[in-house]
PDB file of N, CA and C in Angstrom:
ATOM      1  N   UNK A   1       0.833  -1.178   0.000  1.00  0.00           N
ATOM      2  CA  UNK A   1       0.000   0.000   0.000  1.00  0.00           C
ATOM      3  C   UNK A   1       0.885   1.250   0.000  1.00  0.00           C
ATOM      4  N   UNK A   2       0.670   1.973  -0.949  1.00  0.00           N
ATOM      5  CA  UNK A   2       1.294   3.394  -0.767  1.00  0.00           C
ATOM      6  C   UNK A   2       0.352   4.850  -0.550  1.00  0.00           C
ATOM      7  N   UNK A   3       1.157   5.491   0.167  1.00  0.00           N
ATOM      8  CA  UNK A   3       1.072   6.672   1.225  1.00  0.00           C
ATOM      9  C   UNK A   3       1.240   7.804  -0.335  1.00  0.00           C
ATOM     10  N   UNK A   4       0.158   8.384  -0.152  1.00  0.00           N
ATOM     11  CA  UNK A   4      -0.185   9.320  -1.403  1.00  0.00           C
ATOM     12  C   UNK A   4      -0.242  10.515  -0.029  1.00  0.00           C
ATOM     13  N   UNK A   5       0.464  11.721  -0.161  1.00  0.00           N
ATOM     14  CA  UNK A   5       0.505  13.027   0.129  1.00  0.00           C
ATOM     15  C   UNK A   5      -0.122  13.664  -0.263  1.00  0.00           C
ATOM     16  N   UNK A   6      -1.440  14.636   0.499  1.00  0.00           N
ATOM     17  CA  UNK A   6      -2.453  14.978  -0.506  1.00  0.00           C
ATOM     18  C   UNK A   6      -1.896  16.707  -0.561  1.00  0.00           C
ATOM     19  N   UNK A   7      -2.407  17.587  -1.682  1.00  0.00           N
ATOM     20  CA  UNK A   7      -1.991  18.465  -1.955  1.00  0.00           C
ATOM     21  C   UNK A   7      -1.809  19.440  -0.811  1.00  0.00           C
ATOM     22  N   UNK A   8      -2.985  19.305  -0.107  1.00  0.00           N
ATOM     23  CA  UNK A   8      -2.558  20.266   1.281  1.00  0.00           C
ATOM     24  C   UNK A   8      -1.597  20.589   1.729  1.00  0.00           C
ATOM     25  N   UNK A   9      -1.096  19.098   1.681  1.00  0.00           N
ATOM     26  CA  UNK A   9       0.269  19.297   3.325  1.00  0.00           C
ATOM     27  C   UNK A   9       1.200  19.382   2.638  1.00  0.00           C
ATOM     28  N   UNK A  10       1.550  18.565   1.067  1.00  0.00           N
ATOM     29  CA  UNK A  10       2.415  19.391   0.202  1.00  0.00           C
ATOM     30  C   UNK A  10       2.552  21.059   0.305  1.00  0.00           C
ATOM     31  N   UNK A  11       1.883  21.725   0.266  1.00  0.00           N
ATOM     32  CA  UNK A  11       1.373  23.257  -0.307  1.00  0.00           C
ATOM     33  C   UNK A  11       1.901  23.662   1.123  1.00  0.00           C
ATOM     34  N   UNK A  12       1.682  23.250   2.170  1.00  0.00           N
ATOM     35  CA  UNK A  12       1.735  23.577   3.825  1.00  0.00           C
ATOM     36  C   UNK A  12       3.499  23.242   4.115  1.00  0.00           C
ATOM     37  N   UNK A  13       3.548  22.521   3.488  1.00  0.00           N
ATOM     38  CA  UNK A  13       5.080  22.017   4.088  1.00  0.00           C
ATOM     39  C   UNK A  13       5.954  22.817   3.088  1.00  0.00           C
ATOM     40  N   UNK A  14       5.380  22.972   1.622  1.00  0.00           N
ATOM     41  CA  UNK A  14       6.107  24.155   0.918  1.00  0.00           C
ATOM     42  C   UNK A  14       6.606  25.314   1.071  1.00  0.00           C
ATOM     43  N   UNK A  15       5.448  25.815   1.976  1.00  0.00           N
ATOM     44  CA  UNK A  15       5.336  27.533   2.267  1.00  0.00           C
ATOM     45  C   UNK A  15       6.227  27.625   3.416  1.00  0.00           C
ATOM     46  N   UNK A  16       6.282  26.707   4.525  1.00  0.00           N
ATOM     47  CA  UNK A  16       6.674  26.794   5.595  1.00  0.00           C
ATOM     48  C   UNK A  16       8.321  26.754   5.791  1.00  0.00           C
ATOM     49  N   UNK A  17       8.539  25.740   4.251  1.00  0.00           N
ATOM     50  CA  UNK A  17       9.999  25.331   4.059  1.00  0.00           C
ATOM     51  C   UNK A  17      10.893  26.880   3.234  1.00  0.00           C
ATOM     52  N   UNK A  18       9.871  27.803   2.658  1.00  0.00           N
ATOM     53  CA  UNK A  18      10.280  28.673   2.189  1.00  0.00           C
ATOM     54  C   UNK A  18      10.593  29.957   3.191  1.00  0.00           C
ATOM     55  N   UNK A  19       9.580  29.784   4.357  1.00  0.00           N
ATOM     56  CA  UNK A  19       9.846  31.028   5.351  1.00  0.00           C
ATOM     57  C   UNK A  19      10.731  30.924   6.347  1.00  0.00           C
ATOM     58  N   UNK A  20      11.068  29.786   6.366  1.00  0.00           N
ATOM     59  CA  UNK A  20      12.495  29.051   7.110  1.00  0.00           C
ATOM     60  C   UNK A  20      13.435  29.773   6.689  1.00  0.00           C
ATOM     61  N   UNK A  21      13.861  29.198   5.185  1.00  0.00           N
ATOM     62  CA  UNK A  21      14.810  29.465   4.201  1.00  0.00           C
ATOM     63  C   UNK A  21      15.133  31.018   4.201  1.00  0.00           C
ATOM     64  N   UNK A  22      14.550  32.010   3.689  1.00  0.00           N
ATOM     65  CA  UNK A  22      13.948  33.453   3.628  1.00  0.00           C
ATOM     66  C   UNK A  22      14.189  34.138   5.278  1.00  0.00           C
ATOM     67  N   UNK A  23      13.923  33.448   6.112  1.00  0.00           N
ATOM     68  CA  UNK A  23      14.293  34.204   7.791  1.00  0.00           C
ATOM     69  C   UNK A  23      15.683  33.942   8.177  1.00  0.00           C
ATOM     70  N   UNK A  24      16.201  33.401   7.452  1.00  0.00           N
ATOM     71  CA  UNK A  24      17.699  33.477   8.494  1.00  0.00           C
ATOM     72  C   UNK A  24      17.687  35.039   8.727  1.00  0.00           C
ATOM     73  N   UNK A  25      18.820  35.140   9.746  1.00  0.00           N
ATOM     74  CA  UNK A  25      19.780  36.119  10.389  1.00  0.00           C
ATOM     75  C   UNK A  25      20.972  36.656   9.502  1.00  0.00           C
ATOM     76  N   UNK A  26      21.085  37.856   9.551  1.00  0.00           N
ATOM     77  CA  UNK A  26      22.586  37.934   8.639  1.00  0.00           C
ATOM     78  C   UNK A  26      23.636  37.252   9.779  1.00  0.00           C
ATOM     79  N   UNK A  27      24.898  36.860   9.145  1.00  0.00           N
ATOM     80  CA  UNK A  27      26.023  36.499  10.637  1.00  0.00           C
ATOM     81  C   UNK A  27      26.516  37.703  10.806  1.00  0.00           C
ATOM     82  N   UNK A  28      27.200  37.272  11.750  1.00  0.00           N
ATOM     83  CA  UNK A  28      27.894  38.251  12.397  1.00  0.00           C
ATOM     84  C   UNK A  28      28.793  38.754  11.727  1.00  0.00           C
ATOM     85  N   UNK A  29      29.763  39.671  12.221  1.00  0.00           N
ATOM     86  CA  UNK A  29      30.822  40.299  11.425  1.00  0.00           C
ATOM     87  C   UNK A  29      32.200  39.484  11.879  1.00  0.00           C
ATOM     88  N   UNK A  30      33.075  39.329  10.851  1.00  0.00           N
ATOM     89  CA  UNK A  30      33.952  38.696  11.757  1.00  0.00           C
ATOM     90  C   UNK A  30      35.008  39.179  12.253  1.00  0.00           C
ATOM     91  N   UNK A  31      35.572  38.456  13.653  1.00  0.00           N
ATOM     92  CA  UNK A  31      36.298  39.181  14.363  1.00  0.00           C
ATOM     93  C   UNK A  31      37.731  39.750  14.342  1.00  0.00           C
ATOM     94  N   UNK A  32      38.343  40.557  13.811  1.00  0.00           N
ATOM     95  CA  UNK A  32      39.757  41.216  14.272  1.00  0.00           C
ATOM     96  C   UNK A  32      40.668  39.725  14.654  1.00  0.00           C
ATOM     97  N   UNK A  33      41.672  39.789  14.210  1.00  0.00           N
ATOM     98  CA  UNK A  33      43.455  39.020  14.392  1.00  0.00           C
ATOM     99  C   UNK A  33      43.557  39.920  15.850  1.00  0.00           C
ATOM    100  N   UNK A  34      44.290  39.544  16.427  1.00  0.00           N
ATOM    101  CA  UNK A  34      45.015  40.639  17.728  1.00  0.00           C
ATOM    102  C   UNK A  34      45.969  41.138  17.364  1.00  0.00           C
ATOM    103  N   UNK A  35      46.253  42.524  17.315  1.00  0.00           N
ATOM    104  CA  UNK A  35      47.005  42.902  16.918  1.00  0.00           C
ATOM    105  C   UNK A  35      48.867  42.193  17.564  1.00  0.00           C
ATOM    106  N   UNK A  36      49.575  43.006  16.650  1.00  0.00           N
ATOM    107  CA  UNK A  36      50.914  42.718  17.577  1.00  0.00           C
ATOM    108  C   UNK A  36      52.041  40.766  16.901  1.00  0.00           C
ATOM    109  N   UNK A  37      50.187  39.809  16.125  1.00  0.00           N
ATOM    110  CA  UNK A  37      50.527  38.635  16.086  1.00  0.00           C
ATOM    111  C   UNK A  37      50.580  38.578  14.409  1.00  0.00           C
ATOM    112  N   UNK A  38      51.655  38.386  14.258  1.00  0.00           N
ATOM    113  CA  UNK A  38      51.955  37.918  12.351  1.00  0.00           C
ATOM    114  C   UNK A  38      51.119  36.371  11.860  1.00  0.00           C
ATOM    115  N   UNK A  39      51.030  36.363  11.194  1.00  0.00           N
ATOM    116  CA  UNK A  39      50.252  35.318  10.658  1.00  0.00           C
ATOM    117  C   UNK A  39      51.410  34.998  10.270  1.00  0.00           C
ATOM    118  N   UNK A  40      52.652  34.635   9.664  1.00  0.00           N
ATOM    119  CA  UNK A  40      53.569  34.028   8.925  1.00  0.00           C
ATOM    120  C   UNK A  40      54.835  34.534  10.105  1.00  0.00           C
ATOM    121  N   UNK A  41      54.806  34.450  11.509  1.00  0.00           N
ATOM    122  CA  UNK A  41      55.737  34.662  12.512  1.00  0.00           C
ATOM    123  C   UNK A  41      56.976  33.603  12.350  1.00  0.00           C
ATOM    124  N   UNK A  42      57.098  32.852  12.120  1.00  0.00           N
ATOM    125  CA  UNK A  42      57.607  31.584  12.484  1.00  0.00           C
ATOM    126  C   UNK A  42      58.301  30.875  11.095  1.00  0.00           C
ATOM    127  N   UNK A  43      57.489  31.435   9.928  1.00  0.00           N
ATOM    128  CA  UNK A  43      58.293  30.922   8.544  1.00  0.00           C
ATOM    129  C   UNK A  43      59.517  30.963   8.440  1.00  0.00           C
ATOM    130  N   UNK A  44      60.350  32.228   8.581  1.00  0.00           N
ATOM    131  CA  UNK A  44      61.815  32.055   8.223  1.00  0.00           C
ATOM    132  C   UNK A  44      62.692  30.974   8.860  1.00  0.00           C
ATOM    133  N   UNK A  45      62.165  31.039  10.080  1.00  0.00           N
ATOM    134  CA  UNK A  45      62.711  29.572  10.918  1.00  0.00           C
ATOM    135  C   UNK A  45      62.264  28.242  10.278  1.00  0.00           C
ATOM    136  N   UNK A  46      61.349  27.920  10.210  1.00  0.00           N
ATOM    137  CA  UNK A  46      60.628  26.646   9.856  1.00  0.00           C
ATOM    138  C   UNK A  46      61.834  26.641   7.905  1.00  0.00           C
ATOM    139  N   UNK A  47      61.937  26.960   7.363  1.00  0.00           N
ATOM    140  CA  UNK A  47      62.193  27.325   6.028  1.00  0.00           C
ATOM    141  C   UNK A  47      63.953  27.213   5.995  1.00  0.00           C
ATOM    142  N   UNK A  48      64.389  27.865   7.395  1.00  0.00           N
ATOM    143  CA  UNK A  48      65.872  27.426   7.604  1.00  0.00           C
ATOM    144  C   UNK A  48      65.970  26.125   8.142  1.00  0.00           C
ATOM    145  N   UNK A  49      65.134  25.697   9.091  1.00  0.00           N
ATOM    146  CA  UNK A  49      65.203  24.447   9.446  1.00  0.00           C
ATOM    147  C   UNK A  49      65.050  23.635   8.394  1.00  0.00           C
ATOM    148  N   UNK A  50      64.350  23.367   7.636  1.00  0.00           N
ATOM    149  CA  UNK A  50      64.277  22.343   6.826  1.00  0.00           C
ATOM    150  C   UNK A  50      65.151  22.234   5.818  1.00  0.00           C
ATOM    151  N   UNK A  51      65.877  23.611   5.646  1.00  0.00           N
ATOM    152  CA  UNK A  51      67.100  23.305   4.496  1.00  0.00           C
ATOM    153  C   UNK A  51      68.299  22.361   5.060  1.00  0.00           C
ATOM    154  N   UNK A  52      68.140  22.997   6.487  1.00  0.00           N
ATOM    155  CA  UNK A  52      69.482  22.490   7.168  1.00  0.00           C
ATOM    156  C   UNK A  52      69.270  20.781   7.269  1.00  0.00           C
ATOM    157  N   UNK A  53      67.757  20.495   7.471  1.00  0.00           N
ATOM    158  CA  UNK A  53      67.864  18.969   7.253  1.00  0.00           C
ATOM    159  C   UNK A  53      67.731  18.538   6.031  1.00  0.00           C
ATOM    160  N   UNK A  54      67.352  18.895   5.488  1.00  0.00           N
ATOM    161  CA  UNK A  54      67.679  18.379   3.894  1.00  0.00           C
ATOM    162  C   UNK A  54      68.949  18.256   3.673  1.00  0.00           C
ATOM    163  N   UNK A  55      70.216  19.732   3.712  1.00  0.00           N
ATOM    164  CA  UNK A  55      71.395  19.081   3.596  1.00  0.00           C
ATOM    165  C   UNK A  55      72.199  17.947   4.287  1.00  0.00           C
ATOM    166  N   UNK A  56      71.808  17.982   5.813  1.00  0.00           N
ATOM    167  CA  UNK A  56      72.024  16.789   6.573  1.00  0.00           C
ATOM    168  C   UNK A  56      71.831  15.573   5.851  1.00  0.00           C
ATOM    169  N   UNK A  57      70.372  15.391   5.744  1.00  0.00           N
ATOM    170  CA  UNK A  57      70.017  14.151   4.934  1.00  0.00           C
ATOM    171  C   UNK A  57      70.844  13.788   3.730  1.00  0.00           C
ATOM    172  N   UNK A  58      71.142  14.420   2.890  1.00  0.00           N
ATOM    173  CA  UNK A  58      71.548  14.717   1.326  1.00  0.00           C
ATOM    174  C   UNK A  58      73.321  14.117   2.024  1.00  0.00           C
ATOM    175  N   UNK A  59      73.991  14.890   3.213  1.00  0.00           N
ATOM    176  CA  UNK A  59      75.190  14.583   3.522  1.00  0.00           C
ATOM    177  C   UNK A  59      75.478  13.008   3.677  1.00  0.00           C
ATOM    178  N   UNK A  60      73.791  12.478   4.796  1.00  0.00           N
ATOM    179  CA  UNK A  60      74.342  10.989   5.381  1.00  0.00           C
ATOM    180  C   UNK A  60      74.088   9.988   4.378  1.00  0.00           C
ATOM    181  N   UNK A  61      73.626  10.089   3.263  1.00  0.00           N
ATOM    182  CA  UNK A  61      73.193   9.663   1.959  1.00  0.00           C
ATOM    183  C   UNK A  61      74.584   9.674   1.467  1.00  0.00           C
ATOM    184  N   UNK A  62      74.782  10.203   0.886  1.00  0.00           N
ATOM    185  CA  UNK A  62      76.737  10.706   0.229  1.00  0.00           C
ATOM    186  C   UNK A  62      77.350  10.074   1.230  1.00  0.00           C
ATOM    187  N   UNK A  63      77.691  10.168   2.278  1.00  0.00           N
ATOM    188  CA  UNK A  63      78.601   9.347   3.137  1.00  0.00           C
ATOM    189  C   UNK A  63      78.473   7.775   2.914  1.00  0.00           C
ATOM    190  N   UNK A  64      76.989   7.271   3.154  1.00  0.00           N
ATOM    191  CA  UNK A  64      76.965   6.143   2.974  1.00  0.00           C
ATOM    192  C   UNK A  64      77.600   5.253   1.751  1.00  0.00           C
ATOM    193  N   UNK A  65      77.126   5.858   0.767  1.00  0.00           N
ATOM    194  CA  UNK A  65      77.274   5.477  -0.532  1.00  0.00           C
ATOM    195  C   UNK A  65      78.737   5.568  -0.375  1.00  0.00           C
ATOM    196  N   UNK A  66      79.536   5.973   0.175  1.00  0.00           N
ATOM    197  CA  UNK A  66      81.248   6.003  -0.122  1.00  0.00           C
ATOM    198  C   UNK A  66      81.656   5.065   0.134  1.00  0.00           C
TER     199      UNK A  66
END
Protein backbone atom coordinates (compact mmCIF):
# COMPACT_ATOMS: atom_id res chain seq x y z
CA UNK A 1 0.00 0.00 0.00
CA UNK A 2 1.29 3.39 -0.77
CA UNK A 3 1.07 6.67 1.23
CA UNK A 4 -0.19 9.32 -1.40
CA UNK A 5 0.50 13.03 0.13
CA UNK A 6 -2.45 14.98 -0.51
CA UNK A 7 -1.99 18.47 -1.95
CA UNK A 8 -2.56 20.27 1.28
CA UNK A 9 0.27 19.30 3.33
CA UNK A 10 2.42 19.39 0.20
CA UNK A 11 1.37 23.26 -0.31
CA UNK A 12 1.73 23.58 3.82
CA UNK A 13 5.08 22.02 4.09
CA UNK A 14 6.11 24.16 0.92
CA UNK A 15 5.34 27.53 2.27
CA UNK A 16 6.67 26.79 5.59
CA UNK A 17 10.00 25.33 4.06
CA UNK A 18 10.28 28.67 2.19
CA UNK A 19 9.85 31.03 5.35
CA UNK A 20 12.49 29.05 7.11
CA UNK A 21 14.81 29.47 4.20
CA UNK A 22 13.95 33.45 3.63
CA UNK A 23 14.29 34.20 7.79
CA UNK A 24 17.70 33.48 8.49
CA UNK A 25 19.78 36.12 10.39
CA UNK A 26 22.59 37.93 8.64
CA UNK A 27 26.02 36.50 10.64
CA UNK A 28 27.89 38.25 12.40
CA UNK A 29 30.82 40.30 11.42
CA UNK A 30 33.95 38.70 11.76
CA UNK A 31 36.30 39.18 14.36
CA UNK A 32 39.76 41.22 14.27
CA UNK A 33 43.45 39.02 14.39
CA UNK A 34 45.01 40.64 17.73
CA UNK A 35 47.00 42.90 16.92
CA UNK A 36 50.91 42.72 17.58
CA UNK A 37 50.53 38.64 16.09
CA UNK A 38 51.96 37.92 12.35
CA UNK A 39 50.25 35.32 10.66
CA UNK A 40 53.57 34.03 8.92
CA UNK A 41 55.74 34.66 12.51
CA UNK A 42 57.61 31.58 12.48
CA UNK A 43 58.29 30.92 8.54
CA UNK A 44 61.82 32.06 8.22
CA UNK A 45 62.71 29.57 10.92
CA UNK A 46 60.63 26.65 9.86
CA UNK A 47 62.19 27.32 6.03
CA UNK A 48 65.87 27.43 7.60
CA UNK A 49 65.20 24.45 9.45
CA UNK A 50 64.28 22.34 6.83
CA UNK A 51 67.10 23.31 4.50
CA UNK A 52 69.48 22.49 7.17
CA UNK A 53 67.86 18.97 7.25
CA UNK A 54 67.68 18.38 3.89
CA UNK A 55 71.40 19.08 3.60
CA UNK A 56 72.02 16.79 6.57
CA UNK A 57 70.02 14.15 4.93
CA UNK A 58 71.55 14.72 1.33
CA UNK A 59 75.19 14.58 3.52
CA UNK A 60 74.34 10.99 5.38
CA UNK A 61 73.19 9.66 1.96
CA UNK A 62 76.74 10.71 0.23
CA UNK A 63 78.60 9.35 3.14
CA UNK A 64 76.97 6.14 2.97
CA UNK A 65 77.27 5.48 -0.53
CA UNK A 66 81.25 6.00 -0.12
Amino acid sequence: MRIVPSRKVLLLVGLLGCNVMFAAPDPPPPIPPPPGLPIDGWITFVVFLSLVFGLYKIYRIKKASN
